[in-house]
N, C-alpha and C. Protein backbone atom coordinates (compact mmCIF):
# COMPACT_ATOMS: atom_id res chain seq x y z
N UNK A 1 71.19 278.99 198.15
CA UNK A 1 71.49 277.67 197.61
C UNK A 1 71.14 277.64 196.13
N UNK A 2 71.70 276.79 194.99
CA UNK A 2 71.60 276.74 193.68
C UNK A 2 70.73 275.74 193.70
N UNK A 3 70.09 276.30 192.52
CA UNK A 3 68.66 275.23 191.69
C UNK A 3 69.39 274.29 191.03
N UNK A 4 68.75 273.01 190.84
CA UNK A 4 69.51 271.98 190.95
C UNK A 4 68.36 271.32 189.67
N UNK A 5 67.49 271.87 189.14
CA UNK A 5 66.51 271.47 188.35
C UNK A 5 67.03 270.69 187.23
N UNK A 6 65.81 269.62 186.41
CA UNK A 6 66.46 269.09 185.58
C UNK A 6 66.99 269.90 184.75
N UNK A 7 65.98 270.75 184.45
CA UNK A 7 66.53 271.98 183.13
C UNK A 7 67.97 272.67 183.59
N UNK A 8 68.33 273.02 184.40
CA UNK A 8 69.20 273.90 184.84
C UNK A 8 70.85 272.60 184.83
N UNK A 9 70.67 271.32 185.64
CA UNK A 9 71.08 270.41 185.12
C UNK A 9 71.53 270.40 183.98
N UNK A 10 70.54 270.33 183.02
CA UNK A 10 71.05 270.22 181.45
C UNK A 10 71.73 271.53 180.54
N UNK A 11 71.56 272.87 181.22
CA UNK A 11 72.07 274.07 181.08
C UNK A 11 73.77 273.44 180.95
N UNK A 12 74.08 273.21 182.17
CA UNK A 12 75.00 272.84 183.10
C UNK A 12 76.01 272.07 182.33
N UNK A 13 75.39 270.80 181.87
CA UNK A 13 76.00 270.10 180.68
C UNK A 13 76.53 270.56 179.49
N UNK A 14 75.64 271.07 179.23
CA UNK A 14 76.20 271.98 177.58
C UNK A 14 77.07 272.60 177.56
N UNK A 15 77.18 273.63 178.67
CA UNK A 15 78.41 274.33 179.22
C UNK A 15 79.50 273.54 179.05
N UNK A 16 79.59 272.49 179.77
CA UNK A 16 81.08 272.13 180.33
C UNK A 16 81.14 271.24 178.93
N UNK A 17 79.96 270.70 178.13
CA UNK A 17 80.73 270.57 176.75
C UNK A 17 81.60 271.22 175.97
N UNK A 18 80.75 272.53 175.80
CA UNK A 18 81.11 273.70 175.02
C UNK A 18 82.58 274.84 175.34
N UNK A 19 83.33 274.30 177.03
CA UNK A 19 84.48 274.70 177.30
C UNK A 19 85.48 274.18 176.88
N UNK A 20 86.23 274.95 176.72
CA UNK A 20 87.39 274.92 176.10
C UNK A 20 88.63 273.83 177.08
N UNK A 21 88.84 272.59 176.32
CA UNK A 21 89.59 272.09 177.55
C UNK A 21 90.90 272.70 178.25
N UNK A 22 91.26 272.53 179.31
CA UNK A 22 92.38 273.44 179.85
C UNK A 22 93.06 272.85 180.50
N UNK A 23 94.78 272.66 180.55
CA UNK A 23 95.07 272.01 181.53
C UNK A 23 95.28 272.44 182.70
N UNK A 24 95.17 271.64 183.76
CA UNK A 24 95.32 271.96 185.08
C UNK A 24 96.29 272.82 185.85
N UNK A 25 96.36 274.09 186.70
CA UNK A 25 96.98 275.02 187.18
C UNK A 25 98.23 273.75 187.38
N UNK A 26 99.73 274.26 187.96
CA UNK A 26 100.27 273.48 188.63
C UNK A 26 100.79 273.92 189.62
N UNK A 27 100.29 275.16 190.00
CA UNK A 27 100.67 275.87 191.02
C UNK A 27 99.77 276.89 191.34
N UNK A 28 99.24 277.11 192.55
CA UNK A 28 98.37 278.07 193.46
C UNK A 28 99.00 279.52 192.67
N UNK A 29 97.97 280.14 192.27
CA UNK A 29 97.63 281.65 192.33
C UNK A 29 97.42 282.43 193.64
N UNK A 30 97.62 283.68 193.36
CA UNK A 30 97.14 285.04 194.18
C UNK A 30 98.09 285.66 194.99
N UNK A 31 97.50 286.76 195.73
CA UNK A 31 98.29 287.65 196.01
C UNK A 31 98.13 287.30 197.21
N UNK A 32 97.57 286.67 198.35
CA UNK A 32 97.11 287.03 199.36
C UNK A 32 98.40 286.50 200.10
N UNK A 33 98.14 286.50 201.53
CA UNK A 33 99.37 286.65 202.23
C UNK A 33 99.39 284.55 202.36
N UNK A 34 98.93 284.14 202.21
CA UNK A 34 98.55 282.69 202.64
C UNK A 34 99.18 281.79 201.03
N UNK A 35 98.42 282.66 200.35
CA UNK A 35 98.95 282.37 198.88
C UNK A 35 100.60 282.64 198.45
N UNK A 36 100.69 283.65 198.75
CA UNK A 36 102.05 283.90 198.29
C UNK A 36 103.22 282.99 199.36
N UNK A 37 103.14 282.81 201.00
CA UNK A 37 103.68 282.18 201.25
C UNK A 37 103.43 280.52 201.09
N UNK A 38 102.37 280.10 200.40
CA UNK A 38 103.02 278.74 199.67
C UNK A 38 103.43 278.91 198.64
N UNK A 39 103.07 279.96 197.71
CA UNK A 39 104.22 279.56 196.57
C UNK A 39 105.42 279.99 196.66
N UNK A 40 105.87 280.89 197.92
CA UNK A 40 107.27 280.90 198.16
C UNK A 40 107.63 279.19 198.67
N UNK A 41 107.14 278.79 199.17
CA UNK A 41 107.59 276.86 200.06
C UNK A 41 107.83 276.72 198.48
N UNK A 42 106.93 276.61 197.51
CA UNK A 42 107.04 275.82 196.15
C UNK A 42 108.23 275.84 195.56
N UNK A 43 108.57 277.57 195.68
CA UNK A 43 109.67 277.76 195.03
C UNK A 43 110.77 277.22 195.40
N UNK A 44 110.65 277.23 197.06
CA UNK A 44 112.03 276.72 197.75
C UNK A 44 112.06 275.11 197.24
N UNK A 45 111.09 274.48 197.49
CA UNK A 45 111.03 273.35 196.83
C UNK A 45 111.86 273.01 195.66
N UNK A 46 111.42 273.50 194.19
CA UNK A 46 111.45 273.68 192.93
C UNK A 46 113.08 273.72 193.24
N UNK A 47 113.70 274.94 193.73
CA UNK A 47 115.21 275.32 193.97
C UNK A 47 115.96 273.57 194.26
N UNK A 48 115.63 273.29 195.49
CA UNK A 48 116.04 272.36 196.06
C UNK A 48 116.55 270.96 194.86
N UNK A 49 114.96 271.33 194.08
CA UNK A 49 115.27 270.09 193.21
C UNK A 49 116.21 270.49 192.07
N UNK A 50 116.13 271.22 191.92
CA UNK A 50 116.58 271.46 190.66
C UNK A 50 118.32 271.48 190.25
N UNK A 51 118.77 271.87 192.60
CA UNK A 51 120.13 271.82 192.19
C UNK A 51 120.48 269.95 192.71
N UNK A 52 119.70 269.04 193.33
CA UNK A 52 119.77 267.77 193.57
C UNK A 52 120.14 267.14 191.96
């Protein structure tokens, strides 16, 4: 389990100041077999709309 201390707390903070903002994935990563068949659904998705 993670230390949750004030100090470590305030570690914690500075960090997520000091990151770089990023925008949000909009689609699932990876290779795995679970992964790749939703972003195949996505794609079929994406298709669908694109010729609607």
């Amino acid at each position: 389990m993670t230390a949750r201390s004030a100090r470590n707390v305030e570690t914690q903070k500075k960090k997520a100041r000091r990151a770089i903002p990023r925008p949000k994935t909009t689609r699932i990563l990876g290779n795995t077999a679970g992964a790749r068949k939703r972003l195949k659904k996505a794609a079929g998705l994406a298709r669908g709309k694109a010729k609607a």
